[in-house]
PDB file of N, CA and C in Angstrom:
ATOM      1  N   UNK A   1     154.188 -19.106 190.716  1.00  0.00           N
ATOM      2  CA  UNK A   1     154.966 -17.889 190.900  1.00  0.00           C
ATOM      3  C   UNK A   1     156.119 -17.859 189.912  1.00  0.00           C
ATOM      4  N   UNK A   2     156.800 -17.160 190.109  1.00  0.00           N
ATOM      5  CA  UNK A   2     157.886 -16.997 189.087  1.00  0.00           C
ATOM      6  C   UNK A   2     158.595 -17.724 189.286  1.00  0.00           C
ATOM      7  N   UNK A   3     159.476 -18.284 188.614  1.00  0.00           N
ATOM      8  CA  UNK A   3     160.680 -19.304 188.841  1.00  0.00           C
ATOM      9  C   UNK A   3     162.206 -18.552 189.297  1.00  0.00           C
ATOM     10  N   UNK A   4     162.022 -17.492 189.006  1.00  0.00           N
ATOM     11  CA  UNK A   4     163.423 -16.490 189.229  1.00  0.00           C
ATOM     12  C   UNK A   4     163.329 -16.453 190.767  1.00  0.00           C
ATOM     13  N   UNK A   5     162.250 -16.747 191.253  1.00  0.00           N
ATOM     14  CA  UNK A   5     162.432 -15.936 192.763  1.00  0.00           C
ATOM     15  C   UNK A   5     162.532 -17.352 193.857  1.00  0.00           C
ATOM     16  N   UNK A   6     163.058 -18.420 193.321  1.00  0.00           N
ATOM     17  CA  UNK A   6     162.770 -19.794 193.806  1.00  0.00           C
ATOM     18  C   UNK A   6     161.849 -19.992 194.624  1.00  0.00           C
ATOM     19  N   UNK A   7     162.092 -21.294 195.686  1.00  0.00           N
ATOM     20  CA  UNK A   7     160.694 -21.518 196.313  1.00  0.00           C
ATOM     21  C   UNK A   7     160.220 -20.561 197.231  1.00  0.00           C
ATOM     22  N   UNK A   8     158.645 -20.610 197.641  1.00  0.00           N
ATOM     23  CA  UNK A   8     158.534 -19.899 198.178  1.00  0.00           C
ATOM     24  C   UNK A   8     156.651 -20.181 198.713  1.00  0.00           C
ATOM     25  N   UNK A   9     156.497 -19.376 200.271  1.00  0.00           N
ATOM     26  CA  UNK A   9     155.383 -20.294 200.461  1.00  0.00           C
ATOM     27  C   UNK A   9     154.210 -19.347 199.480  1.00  0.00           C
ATOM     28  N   UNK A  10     153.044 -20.541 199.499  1.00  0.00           N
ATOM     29  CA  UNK A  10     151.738 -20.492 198.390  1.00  0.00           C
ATOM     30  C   UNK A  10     150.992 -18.813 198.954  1.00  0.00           C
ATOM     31  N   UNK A  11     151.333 -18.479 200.243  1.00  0.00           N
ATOM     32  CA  UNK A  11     150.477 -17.103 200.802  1.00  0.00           C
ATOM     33  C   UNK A  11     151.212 -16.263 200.413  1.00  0.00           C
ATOM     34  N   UNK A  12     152.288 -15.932 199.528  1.00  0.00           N
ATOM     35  CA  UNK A  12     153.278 -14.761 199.331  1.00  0.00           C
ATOM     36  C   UNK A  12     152.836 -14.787 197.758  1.00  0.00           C
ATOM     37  N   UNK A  13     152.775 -12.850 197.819  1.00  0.00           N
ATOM     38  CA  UNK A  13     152.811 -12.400 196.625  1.00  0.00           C
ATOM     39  C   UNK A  13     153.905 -12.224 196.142  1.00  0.00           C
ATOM     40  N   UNK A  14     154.424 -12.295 195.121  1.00  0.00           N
ATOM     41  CA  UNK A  14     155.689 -11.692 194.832  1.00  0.00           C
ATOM     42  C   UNK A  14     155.055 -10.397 193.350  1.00  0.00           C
ATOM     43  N   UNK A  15     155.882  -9.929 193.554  1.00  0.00           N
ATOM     44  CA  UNK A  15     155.725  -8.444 192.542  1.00  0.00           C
ATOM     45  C   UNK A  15     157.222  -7.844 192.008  1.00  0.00           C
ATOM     46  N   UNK A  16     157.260  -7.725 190.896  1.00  0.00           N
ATOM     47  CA  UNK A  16     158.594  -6.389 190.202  1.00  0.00           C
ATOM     48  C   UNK A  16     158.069  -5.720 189.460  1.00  0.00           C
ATOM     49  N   UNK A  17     158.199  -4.102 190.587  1.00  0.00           N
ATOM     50  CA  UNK A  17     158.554  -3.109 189.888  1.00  0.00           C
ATOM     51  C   UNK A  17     159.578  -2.402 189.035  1.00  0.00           C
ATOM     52  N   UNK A  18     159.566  -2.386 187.755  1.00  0.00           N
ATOM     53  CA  UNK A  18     160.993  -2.286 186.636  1.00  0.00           C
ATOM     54  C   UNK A  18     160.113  -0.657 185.722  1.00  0.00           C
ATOM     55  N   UNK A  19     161.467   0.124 185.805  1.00  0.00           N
ATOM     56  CA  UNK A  19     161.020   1.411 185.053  1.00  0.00           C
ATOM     57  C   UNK A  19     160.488   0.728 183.726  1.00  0.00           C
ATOM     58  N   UNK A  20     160.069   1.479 182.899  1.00  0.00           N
ATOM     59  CA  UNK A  20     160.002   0.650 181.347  1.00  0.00           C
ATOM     60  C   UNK A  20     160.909   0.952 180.565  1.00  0.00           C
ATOM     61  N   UNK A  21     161.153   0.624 179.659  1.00  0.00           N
ATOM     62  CA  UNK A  21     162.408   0.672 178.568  1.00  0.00           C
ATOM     63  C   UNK A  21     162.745   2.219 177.770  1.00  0.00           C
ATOM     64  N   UNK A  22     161.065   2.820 177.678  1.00  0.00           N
ATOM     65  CA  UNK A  22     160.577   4.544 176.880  1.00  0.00           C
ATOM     66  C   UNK A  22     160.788   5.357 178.191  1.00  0.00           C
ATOM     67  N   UNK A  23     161.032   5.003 179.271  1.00  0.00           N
ATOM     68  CA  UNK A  23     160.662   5.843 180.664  1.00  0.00           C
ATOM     69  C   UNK A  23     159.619   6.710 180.351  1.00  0.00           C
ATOM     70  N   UNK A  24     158.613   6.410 180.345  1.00  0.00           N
ATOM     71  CA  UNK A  24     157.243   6.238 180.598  1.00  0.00           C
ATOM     72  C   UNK A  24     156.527   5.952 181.933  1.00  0.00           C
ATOM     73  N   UNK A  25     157.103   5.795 183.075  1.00  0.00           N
ATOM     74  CA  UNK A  25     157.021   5.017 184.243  1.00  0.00           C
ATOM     75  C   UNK A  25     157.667   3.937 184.470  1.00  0.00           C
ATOM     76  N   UNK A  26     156.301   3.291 184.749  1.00  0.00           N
ATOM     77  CA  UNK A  26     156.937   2.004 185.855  1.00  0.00           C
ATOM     78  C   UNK A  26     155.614   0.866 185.405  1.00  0.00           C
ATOM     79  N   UNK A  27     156.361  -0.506 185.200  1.00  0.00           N
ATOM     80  CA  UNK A  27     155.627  -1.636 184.592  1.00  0.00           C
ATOM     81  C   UNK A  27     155.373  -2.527 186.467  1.00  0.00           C
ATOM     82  N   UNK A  28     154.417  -2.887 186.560  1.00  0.00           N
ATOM     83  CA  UNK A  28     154.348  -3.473 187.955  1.00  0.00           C
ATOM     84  C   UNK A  28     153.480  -5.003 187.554  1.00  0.00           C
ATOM     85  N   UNK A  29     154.884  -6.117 187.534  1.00  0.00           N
ATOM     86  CA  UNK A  29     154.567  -7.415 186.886  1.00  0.00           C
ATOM     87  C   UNK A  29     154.520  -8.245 188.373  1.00  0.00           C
ATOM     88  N   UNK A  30     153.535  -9.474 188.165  1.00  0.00           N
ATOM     89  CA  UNK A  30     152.978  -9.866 189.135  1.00  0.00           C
ATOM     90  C   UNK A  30     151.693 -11.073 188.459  1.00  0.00           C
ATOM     91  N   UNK A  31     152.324 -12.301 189.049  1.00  0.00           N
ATOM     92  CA  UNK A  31     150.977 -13.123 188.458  1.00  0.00           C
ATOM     93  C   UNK A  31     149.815 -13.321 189.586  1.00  0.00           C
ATOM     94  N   UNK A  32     149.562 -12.174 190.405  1.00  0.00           N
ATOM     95  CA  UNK A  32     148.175 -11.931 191.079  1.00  0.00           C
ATOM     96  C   UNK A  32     147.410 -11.054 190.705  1.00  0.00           C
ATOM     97  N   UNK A  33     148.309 -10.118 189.587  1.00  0.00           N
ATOM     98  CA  UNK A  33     147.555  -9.206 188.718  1.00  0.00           C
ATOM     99  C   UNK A  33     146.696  -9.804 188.172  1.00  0.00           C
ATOM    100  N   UNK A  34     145.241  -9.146 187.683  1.00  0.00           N
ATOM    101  CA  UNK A  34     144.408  -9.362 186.718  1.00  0.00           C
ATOM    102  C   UNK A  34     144.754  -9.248 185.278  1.00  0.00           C
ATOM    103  N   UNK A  35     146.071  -8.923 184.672  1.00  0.00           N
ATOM    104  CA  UNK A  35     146.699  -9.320 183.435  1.00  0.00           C
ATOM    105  C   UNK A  35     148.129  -9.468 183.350  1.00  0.00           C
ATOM    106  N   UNK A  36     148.633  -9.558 184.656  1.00  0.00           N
ATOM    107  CA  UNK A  36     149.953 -10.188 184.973  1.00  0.00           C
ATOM    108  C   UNK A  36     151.195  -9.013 185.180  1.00  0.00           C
ATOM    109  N   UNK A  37     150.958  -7.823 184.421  1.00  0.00           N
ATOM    110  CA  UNK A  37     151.574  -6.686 183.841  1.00  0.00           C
ATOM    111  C   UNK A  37     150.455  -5.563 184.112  1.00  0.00           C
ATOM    112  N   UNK A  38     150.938  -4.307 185.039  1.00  0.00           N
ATOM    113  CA  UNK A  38     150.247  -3.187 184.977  1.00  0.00           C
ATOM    114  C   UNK A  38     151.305  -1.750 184.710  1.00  0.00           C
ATOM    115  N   UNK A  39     150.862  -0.942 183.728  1.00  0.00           N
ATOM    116  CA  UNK A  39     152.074  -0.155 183.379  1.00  0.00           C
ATOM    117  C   UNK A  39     151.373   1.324 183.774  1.00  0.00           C
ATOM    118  N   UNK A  40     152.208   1.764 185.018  1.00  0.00           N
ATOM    119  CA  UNK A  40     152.079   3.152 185.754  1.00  0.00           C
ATOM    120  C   UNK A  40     152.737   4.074 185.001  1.00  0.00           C
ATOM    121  N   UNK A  41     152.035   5.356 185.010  1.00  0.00           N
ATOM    122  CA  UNK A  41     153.086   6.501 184.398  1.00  0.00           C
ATOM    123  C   UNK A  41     152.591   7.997 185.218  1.00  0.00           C
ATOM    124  N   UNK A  42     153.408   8.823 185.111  1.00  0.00           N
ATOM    125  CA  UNK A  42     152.944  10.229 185.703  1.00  0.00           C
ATOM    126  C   UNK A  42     153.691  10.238 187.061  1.00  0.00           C
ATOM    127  N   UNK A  43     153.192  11.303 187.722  1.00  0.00           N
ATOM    128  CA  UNK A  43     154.347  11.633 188.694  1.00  0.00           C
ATOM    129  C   UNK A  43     154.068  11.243 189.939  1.00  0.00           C
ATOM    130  N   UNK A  44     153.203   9.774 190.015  1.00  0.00           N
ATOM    131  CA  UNK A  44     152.721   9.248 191.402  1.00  0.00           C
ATOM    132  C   UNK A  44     152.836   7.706 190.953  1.00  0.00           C
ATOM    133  N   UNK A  45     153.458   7.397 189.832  1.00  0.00           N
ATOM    134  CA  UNK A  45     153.627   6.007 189.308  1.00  0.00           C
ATOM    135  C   UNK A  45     153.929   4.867 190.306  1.00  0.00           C
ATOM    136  N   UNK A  46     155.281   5.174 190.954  1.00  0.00           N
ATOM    137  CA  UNK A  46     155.606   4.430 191.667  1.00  0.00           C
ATOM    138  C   UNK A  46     155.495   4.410 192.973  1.00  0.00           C
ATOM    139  N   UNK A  47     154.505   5.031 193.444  1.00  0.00           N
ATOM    140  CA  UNK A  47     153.857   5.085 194.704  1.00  0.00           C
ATOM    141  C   UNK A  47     152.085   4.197 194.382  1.00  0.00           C
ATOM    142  N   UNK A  48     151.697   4.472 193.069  1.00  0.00           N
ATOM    143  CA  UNK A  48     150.891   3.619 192.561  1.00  0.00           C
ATOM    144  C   UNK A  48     151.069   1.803 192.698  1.00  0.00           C
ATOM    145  N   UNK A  49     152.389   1.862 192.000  1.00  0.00           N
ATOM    146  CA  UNK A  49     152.591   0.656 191.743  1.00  0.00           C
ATOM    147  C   UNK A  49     152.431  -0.427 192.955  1.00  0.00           C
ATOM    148  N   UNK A  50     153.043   0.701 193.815  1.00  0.00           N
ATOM    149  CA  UNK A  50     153.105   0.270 195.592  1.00  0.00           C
ATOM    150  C   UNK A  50     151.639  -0.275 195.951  1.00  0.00           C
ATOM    151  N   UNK A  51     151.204   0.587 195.976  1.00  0.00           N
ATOM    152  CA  UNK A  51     149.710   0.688 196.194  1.00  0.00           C
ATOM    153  C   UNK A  51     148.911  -0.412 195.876  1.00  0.00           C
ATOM    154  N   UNK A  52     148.994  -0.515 194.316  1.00  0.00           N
ATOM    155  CA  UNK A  52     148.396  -1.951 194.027  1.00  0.00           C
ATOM    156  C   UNK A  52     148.943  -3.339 193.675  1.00  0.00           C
ATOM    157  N   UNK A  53     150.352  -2.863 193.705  1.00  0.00           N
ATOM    158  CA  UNK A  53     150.622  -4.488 194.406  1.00  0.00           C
ATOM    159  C   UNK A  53     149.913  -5.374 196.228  1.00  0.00           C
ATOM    160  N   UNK A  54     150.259  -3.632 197.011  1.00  0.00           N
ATOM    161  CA  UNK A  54     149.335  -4.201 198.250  1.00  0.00           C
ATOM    162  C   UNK A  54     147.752  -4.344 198.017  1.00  0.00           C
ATOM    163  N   UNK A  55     147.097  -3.574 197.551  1.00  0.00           N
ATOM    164  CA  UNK A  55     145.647  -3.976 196.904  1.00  0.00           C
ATOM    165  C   UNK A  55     145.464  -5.767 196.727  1.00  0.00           C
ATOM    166  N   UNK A  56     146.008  -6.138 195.873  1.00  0.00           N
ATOM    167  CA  UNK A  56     146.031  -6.978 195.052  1.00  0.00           C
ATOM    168  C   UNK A  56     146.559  -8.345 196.189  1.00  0.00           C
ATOM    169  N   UNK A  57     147.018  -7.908 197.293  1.00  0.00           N
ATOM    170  CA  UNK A  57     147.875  -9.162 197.958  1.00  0.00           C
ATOM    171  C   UNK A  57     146.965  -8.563 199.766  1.00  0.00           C
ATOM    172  N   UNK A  58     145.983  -7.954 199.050  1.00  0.00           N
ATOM    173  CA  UNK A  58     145.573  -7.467 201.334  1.00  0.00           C
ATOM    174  C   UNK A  58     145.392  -8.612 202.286  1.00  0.00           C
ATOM    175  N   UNK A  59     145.112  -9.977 201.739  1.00  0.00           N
ATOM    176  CA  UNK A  59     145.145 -11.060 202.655  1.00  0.00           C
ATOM    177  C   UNK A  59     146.502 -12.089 202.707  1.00  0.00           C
ATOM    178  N   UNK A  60     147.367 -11.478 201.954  1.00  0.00           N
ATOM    179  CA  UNK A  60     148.601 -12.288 201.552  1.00  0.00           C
ATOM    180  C   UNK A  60     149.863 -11.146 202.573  1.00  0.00           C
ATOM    181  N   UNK A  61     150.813 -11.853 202.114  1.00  0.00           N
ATOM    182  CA  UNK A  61     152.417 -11.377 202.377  1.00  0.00           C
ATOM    183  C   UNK A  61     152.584 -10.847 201.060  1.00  0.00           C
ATOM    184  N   UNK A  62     153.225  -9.464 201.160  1.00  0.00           N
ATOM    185  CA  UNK A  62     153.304  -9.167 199.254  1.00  0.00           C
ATOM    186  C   UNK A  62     155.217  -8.655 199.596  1.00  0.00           C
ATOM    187  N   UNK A  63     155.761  -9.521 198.583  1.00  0.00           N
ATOM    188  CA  UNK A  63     157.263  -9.028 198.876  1.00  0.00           C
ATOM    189  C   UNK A  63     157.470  -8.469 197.423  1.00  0.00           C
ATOM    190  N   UNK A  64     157.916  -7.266 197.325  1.00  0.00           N
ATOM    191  CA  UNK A  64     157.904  -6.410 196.034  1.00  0.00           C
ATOM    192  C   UNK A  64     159.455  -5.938 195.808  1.00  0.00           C
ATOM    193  N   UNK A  65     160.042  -6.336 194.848  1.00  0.00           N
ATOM    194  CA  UNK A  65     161.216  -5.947 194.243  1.00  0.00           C
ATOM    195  C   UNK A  65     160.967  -5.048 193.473  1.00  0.00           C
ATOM    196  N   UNK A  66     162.404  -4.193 193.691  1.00  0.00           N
ATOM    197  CA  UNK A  66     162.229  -2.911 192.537  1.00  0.00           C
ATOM    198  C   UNK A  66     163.564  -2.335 192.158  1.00  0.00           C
ATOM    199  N   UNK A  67     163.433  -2.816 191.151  1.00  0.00           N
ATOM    200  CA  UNK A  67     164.683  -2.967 190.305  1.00  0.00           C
ATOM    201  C   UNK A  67     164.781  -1.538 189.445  1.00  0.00           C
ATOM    202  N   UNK A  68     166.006  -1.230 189.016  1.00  0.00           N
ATOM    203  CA  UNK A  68     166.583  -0.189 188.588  1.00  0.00           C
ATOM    204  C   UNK A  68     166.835  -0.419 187.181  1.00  0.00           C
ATOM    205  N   UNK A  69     167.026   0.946 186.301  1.00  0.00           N
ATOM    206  CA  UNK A  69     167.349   0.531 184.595  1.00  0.00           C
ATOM    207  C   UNK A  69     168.021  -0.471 184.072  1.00  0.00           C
ATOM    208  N   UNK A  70     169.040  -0.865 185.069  1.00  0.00           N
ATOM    209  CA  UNK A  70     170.295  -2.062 184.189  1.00  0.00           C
ATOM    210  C   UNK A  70     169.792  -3.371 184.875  1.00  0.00           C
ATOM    211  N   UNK A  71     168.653  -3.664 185.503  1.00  0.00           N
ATOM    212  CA  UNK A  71     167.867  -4.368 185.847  1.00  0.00           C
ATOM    213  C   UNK A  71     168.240  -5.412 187.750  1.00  0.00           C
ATOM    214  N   UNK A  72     169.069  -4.518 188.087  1.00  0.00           N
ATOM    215  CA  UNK A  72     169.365  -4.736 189.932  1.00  0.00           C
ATOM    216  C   UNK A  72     168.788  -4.166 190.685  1.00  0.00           C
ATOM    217  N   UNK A  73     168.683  -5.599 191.426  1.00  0.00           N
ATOM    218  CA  UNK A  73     167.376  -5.347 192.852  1.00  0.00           C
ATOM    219  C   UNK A  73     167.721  -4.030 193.291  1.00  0.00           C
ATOM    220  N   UNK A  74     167.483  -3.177 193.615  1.00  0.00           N
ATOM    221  CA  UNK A  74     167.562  -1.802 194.049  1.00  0.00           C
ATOM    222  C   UNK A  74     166.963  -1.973 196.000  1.00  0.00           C
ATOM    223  N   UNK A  75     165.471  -2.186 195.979  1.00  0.00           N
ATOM    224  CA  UNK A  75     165.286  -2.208 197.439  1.00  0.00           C
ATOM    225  C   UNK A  75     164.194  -3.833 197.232  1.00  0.00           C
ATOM    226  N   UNK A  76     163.763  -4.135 198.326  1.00  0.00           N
ATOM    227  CA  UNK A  76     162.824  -4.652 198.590  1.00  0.00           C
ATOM    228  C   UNK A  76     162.350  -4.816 199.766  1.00  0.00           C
ATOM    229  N   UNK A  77     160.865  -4.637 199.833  1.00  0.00           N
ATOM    230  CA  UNK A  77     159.810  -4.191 200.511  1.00  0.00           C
ATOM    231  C   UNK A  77     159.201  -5.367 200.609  1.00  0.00           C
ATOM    232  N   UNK A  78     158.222  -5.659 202.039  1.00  0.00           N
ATOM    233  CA  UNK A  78     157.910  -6.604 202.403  1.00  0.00           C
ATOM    234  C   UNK A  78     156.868  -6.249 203.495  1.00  0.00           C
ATOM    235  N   UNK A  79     155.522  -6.931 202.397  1.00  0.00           N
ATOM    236  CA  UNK A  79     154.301  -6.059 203.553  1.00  0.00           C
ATOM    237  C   UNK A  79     153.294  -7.107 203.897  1.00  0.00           C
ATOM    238  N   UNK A  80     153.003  -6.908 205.318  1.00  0.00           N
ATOM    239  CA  UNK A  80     152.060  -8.037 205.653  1.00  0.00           C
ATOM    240  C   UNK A  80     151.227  -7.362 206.656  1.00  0.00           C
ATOM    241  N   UNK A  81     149.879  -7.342 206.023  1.00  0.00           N
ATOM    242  CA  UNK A  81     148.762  -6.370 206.525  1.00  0.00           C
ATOM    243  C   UNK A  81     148.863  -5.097 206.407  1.00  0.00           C
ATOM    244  N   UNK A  82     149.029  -4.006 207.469  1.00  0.00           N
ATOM    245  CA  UNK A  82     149.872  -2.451 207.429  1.00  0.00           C
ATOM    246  C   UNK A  82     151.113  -2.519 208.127  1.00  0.00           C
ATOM    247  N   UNK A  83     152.049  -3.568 207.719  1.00  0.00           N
ATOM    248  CA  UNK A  83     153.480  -3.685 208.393  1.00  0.00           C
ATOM    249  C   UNK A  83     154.697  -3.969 206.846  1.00  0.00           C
ATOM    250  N   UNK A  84     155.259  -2.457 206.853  1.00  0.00           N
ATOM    251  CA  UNK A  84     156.084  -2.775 205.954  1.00  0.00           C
ATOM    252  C   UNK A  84     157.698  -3.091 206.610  1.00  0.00           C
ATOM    253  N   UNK A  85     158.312  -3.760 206.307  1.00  0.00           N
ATOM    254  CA  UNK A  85     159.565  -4.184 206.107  1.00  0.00           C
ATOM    255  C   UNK A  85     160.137  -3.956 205.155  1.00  0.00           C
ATOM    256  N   UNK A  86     161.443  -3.401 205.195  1.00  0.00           N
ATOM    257  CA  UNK A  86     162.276  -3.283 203.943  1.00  0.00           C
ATOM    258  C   UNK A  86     164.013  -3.777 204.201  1.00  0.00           C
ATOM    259  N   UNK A  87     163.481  -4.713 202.981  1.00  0.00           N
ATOM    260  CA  UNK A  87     164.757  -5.812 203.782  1.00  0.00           C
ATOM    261  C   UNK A  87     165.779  -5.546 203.268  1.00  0.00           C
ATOM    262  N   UNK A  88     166.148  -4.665 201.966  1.00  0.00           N
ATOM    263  CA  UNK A  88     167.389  -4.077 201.619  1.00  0.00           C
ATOM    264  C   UNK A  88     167.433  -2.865 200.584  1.00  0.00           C
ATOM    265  N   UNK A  89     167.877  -2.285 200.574  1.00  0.00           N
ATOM    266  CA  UNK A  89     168.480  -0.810 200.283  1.00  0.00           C
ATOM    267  C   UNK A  89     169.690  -0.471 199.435  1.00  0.00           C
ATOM    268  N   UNK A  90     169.784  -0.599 198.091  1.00  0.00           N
ATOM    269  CA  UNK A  90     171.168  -0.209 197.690  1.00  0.00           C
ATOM    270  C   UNK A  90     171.586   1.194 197.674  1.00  0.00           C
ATOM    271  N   UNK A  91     172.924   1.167 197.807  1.00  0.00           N
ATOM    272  CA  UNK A  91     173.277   2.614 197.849  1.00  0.00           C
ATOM    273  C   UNK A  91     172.697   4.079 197.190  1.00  0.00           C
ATOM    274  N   UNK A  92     172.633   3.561 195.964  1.00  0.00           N
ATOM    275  CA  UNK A  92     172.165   4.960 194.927  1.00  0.00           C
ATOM    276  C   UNK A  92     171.315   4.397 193.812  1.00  0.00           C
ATOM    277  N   UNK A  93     169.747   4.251 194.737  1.00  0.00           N
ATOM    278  CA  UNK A  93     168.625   3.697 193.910  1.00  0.00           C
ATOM    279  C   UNK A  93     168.372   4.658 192.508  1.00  0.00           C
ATOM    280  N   UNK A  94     167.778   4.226 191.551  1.00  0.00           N
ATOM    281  CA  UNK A  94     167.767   5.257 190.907  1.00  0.00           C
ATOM    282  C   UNK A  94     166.465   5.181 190.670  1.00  0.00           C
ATOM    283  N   UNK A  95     165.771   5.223 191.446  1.00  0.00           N
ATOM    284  CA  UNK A  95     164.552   5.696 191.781  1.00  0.00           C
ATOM    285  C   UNK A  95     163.739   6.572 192.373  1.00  0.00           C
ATOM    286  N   UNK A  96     162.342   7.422 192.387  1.00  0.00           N
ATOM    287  CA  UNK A  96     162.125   8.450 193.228  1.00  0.00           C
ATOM    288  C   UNK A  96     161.628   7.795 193.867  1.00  0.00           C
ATOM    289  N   UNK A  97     161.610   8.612 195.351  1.00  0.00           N
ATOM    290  CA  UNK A  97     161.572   8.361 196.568  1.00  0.00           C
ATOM    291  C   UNK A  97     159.849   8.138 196.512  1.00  0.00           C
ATOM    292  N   UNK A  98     159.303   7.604 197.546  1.00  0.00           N
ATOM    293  CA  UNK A  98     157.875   7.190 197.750  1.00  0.00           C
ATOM    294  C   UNK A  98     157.071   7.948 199.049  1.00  0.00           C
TER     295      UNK A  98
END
């Protein structure tokens, strides 16, 4: 897993969603991806991204960060089976809503 996100148990996905640099969408990085990096664009991007990070983790815990342009955790989401949790919320995400 990533080293940024310290330890953590072997059944958890971890995932970051980060706009891209062209705002173009949304890059959805993840080493359970099939190329580690999937880059969403259009006006369902980040409801996509959502989507297949849970795809990608349906027998796992998938905890998904989603970070904002200057690169702070914004919210994170935490899904295990069809049970989402969202364990924090910053004030003025600058993100669209899902």
């Amino acid at each position: 897993m990533f080293s940024s996100f310290g330890t953590m148990a072997s059944s958890q996905h971890v995932y970051e969603i980060r706009p891209r640099e062209d705002r173009r969408g949304f890059d959805l990085i993840g080493d359970c991806l099939p190329l580690g990096l999937l880059w969403l664009e259009g006006p369902d991007a980040f409801g996509d991204a959502i989507y297949y990070a849970k795809f990608f983790s349906r027998l796992h815990t998938a905890i998904i960060r989603v970070f904002d342009e200057s690169g702070t955790v914004v919210e994170t989401l935490e899904f295990a089976g069809d049970f989402l949790r969202v364990v924090n919320i910053s004030a003025l995400p600058a993100i669209p809503a899902y």
